[in-house]
PDB file of N, CA and C in Angstrom:
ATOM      1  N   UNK A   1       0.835  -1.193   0.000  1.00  0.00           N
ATOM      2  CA  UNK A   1       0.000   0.000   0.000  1.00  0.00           C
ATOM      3  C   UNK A   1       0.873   1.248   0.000  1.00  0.00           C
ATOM      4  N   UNK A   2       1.950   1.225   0.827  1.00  0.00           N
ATOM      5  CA  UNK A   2       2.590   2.265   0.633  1.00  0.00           C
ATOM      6  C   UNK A   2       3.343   2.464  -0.403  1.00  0.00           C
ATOM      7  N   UNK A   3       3.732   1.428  -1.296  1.00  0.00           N
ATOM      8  CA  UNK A   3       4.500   2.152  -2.527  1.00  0.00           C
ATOM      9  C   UNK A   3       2.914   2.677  -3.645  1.00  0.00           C
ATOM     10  N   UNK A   4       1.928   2.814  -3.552  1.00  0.00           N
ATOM     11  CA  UNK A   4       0.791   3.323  -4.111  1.00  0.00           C
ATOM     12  C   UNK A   4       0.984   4.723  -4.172  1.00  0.00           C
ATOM     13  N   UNK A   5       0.708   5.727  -4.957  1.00  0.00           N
ATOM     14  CA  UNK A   5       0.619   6.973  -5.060  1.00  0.00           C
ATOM     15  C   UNK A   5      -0.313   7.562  -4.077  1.00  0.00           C
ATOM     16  N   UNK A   6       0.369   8.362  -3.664  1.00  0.00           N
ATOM     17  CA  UNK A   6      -0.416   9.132  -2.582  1.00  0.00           C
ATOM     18  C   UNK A   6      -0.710   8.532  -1.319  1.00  0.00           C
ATOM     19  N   UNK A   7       0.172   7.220  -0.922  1.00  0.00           N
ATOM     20  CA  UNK A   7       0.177   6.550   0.349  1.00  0.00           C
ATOM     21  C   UNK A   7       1.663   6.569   0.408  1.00  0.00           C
ATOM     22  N   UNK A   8       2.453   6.853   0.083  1.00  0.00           N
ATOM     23  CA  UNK A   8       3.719   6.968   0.703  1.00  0.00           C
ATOM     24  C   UNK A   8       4.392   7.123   1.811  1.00  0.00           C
ATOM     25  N   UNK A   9       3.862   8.494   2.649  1.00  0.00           N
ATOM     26  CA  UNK A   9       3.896   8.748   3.884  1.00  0.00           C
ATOM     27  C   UNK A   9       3.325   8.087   4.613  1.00  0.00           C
ATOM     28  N   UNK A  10       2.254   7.304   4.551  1.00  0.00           N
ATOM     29  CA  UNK A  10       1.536   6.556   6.048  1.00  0.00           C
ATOM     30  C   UNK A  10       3.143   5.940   6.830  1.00  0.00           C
ATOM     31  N   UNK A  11       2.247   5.936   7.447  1.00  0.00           N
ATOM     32  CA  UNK A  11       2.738   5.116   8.854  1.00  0.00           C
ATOM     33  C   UNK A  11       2.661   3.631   8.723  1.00  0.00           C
ATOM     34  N   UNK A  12       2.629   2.630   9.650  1.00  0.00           N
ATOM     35  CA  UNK A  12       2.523   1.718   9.846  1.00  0.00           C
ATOM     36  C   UNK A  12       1.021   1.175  10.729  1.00  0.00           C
ATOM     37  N   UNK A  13       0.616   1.856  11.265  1.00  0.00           N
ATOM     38  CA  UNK A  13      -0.698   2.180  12.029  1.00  0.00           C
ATOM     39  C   UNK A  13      -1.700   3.088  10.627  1.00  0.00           C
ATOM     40  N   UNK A  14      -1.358   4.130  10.018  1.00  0.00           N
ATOM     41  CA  UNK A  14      -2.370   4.068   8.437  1.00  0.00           C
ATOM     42  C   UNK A  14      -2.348   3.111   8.107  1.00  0.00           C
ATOM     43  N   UNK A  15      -1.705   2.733   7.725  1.00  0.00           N
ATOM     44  CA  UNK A  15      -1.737   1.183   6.641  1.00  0.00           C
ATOM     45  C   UNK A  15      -2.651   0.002   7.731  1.00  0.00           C
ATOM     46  N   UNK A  16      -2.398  -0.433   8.412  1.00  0.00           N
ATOM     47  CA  UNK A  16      -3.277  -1.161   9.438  1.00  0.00           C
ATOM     48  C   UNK A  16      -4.575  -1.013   9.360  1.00  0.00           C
ATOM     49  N   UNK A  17      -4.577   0.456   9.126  1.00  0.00           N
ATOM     50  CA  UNK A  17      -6.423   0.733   9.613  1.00  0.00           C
ATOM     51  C   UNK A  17      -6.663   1.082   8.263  1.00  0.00           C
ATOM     52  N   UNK A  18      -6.097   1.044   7.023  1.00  0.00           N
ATOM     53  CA  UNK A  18      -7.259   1.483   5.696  1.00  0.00           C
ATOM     54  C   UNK A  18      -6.654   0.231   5.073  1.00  0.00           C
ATOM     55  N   UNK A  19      -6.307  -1.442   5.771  1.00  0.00           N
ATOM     56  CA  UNK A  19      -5.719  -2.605   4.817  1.00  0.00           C
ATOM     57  C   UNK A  19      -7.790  -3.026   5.263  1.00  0.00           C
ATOM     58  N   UNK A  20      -8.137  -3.827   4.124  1.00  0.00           N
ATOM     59  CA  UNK A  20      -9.511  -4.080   3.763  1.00  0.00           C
ATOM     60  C   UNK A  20      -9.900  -5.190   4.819  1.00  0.00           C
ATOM     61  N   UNK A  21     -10.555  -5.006   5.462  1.00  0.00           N
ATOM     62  CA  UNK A  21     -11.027  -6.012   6.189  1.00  0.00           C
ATOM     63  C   UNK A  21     -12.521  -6.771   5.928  1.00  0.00           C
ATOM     64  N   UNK A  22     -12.550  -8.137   5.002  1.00  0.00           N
ATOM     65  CA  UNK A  22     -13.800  -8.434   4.240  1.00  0.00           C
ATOM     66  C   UNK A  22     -14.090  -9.919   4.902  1.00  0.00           C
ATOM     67  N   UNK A  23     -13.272 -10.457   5.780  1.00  0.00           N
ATOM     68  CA  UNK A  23     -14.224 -11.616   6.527  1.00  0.00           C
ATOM     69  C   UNK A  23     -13.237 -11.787   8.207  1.00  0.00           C
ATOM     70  N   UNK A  24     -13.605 -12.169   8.644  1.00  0.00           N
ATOM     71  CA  UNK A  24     -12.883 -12.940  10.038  1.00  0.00           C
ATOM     72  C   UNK A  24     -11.703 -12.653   9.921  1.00  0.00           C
ATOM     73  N   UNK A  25     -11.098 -14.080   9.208  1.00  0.00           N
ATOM     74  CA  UNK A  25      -9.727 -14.130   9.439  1.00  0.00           C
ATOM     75  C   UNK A  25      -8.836 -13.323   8.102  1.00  0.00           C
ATOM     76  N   UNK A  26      -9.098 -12.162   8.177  1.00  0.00           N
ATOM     77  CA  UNK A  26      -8.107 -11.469   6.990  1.00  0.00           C
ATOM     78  C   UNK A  26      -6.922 -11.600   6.992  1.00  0.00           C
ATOM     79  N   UNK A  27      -6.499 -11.333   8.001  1.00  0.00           N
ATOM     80  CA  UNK A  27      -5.216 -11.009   8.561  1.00  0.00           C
ATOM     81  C   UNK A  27      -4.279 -12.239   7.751  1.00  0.00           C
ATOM     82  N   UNK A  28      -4.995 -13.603   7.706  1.00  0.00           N
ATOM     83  CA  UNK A  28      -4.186 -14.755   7.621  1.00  0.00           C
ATOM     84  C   UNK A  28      -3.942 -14.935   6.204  1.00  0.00           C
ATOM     85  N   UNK A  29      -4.768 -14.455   5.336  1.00  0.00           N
ATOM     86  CA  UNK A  29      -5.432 -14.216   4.062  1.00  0.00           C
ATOM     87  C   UNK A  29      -4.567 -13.278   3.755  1.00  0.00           C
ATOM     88  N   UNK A  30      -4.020 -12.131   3.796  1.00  0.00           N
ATOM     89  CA  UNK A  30      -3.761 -11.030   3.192  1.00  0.00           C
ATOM     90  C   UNK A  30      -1.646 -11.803   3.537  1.00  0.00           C
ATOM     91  N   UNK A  31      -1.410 -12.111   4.572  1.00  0.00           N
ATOM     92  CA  UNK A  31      -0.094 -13.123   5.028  1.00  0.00           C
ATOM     93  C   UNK A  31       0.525 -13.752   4.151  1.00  0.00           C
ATOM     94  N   UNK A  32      -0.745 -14.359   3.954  1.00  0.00           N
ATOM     95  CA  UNK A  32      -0.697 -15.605   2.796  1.00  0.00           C
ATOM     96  C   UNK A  32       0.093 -15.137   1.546  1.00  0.00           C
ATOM     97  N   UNK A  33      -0.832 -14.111   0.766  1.00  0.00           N
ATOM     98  CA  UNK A  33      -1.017 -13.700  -0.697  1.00  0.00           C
ATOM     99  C   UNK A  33       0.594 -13.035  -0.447  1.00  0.00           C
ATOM    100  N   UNK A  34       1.154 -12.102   0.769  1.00  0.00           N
ATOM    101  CA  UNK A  34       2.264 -11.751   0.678  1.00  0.00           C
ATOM    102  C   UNK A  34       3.626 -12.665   0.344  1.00  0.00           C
ATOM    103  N   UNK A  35       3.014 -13.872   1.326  1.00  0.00           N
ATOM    104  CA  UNK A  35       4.818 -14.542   1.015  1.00  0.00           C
ATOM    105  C   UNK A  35       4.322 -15.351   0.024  1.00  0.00           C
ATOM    106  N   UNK A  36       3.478 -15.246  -0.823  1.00  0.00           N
ATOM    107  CA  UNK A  36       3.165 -16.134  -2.253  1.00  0.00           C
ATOM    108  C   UNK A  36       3.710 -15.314  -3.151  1.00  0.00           C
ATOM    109  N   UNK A  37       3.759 -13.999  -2.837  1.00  0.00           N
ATOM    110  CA  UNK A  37       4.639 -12.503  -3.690  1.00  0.00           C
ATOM    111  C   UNK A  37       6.015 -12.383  -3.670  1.00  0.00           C
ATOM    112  N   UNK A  38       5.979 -12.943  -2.351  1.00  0.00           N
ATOM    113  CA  UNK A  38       7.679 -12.532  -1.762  1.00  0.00           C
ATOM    114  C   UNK A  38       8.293 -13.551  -0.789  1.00  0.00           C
ATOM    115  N   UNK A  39       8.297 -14.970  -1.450  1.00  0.00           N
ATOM    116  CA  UNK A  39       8.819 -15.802  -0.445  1.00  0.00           C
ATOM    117  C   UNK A  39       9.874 -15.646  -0.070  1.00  0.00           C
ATOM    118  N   UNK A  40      10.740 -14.649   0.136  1.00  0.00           N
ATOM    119  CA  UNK A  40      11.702 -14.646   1.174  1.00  0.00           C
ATOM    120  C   UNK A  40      11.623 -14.207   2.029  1.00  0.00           C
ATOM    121  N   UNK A  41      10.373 -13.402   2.204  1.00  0.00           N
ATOM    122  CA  UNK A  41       9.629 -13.051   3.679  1.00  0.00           C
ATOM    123  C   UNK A  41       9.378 -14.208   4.138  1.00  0.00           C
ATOM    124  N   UNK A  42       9.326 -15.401   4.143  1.00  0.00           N
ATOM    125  CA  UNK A  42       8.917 -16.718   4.836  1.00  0.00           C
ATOM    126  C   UNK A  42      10.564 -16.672   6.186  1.00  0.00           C
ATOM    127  N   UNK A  43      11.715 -16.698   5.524  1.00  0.00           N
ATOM    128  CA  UNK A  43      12.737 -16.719   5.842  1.00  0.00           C
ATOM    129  C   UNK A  43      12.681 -15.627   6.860  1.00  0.00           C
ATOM    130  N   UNK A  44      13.174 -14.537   6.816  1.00  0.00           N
ATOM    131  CA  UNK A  44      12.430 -13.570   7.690  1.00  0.00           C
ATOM    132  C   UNK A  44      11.657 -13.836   8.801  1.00  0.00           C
ATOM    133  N   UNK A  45      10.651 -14.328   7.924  1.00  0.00           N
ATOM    134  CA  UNK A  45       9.771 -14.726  10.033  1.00  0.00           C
ATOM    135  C   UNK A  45      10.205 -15.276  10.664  1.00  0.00           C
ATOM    136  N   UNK A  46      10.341 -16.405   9.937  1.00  0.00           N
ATOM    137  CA  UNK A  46      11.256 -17.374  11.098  1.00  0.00           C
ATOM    138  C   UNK A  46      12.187 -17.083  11.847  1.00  0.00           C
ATOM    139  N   UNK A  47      13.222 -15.879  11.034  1.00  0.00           N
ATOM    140  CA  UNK A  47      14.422 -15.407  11.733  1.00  0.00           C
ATOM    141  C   UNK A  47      13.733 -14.499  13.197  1.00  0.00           C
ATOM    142  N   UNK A  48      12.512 -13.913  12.667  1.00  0.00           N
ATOM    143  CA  UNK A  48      12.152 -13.096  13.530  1.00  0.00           C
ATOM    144  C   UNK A  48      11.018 -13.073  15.091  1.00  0.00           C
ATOM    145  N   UNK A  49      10.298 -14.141  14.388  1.00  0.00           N
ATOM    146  CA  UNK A  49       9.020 -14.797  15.391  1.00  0.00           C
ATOM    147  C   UNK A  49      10.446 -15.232  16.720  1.00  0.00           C
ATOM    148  N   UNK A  50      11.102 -16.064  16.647  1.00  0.00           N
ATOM    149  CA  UNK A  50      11.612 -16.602  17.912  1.00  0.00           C
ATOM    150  C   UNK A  50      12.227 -15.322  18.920  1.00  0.00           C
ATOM    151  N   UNK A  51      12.814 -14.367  17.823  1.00  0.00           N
ATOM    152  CA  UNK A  51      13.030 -13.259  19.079  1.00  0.00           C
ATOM    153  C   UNK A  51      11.948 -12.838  19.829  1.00  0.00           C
ATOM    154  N   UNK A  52      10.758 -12.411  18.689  1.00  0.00           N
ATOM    155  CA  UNK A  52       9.559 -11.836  19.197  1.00  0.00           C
ATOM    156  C   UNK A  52       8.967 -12.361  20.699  1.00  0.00           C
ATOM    157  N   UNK A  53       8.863 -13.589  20.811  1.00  0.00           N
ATOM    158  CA  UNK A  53       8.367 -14.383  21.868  1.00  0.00           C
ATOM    159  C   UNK A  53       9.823 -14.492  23.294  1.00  0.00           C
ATOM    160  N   UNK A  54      10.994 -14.494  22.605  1.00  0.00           N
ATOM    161  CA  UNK A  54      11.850 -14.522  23.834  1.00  0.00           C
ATOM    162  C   UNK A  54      11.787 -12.938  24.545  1.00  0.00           C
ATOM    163  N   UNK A  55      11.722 -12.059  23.789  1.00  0.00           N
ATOM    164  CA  UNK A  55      11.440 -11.139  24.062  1.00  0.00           C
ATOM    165  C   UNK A  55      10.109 -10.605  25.212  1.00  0.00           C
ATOM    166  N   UNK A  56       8.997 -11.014  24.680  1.00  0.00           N
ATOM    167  CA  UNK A  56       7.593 -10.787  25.416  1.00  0.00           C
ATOM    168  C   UNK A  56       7.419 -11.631  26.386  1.00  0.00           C
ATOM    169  N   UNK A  57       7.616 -12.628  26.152  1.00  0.00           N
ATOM    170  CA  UNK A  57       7.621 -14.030  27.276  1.00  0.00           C
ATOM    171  C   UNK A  57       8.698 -14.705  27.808  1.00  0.00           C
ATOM    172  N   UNK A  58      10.046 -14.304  27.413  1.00  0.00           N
ATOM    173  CA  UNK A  58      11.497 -14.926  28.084  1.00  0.00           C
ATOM    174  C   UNK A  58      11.237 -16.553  26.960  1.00  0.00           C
ATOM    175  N   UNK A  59      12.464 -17.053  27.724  1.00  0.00           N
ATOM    176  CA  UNK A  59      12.300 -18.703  27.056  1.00  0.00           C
ATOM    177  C   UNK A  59      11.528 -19.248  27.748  1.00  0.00           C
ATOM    178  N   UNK A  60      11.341 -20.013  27.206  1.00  0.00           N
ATOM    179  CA  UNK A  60      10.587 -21.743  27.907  1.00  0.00           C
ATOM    180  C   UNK A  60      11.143 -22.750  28.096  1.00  0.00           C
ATOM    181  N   UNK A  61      11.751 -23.689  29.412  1.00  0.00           N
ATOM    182  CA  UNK A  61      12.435 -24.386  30.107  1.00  0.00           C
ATOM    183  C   UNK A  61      11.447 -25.735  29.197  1.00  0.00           C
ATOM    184  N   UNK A  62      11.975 -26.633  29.362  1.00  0.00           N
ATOM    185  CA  UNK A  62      11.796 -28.446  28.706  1.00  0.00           C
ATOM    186  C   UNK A  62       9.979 -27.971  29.582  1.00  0.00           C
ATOM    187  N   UNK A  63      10.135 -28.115  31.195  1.00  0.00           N
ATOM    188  CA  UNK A  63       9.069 -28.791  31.737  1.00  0.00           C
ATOM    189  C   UNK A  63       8.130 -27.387  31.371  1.00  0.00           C
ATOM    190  N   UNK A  64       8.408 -26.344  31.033  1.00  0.00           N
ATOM    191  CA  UNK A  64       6.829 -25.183  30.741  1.00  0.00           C
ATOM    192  C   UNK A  64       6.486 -25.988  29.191  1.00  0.00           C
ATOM    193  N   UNK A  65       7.301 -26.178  28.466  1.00  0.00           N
ATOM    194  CA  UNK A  65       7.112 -26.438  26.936  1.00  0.00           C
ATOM    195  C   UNK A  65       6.167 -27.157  27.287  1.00  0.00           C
ATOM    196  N   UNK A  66       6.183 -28.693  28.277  1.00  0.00           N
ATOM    197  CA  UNK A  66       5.410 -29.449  27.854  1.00  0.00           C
ATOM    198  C   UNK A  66       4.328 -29.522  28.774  1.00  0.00           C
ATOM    199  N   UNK A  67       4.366 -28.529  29.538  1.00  0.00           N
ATOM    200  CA  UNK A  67       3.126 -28.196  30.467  1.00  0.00           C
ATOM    201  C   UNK A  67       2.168 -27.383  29.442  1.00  0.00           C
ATOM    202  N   UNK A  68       2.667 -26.415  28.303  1.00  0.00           N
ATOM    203  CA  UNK A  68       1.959 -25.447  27.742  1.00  0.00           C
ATOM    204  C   UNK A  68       1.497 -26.154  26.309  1.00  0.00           C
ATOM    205  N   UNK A  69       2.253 -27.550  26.007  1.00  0.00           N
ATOM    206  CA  UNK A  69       1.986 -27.998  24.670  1.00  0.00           C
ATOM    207  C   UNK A  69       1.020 -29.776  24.991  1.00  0.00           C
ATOM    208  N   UNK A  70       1.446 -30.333  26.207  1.00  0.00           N
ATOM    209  CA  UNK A  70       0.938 -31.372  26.578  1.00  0.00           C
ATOM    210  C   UNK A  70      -0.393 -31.730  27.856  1.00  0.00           C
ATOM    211  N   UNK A  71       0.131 -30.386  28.747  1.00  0.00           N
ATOM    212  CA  UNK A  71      -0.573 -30.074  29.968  1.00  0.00           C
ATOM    213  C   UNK A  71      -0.525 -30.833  31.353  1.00  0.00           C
ATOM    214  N   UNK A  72       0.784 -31.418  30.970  1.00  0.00           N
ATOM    215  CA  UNK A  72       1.756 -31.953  32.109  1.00  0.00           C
ATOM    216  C   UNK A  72       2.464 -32.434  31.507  1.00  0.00           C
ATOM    217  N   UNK A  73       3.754 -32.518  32.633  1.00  0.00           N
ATOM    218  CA  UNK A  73       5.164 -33.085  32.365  1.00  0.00           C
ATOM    219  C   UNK A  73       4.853 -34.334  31.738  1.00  0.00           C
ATOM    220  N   UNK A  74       5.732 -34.428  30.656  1.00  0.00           N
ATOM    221  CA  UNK A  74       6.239 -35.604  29.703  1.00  0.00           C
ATOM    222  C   UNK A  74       6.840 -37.077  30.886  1.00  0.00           C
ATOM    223  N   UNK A  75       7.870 -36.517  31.812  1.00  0.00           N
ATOM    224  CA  UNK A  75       8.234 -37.054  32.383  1.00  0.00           C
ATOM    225  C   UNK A  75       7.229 -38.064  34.008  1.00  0.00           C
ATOM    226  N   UNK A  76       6.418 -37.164  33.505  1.00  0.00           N
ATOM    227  CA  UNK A  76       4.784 -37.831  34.659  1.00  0.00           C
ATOM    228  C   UNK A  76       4.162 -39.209  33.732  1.00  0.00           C
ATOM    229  N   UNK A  77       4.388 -39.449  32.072  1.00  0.00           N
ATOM    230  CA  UNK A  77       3.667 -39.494  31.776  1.00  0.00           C
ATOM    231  C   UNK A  77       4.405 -40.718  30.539  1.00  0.00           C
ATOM    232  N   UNK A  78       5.604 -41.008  30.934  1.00  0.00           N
ATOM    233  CA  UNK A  78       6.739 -41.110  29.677  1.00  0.00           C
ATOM    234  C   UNK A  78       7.113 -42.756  30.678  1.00  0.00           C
TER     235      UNK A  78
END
């Protein structure tokens, strides 16, 4: 949107609020069509999602992983 004429200047918050919102899950939809444009944005996330989360939430030790992915220890259960 921003390389469009006359959207140049937005922000990152313009662009957010005038990107089309036409069912539920857009967000996942509009994701999509991008790294089908530009798959080396795939690469990118990946590099970037794991900071994102060590960042907001710290790491996750063996026994939270599998408290948060299994809902008790592996080792209760193994």
């Amino acid at each position: 949107m921003k390389m469009e004429p006359g959207y140049e200047n937005l922000t990152k918050i313009d662009v957010w609020k005038n990107m089309e919102r036409d069912f539920e899950h857009w967000e996942y939809a509009k994701v999509i069509e991008y790294t089908q444009r530009h798959p080396d944005a795939l690469s990118d996330y990946h590099t970037r999602i794991p900071k994102y989360y060590n960042r907001s939430a710290g790491c996750m030790n063996d026994n939270d992983l599998d408290q948060a992915v299994y809902g008790r220890l592996i080792s209760e259960i193994a």
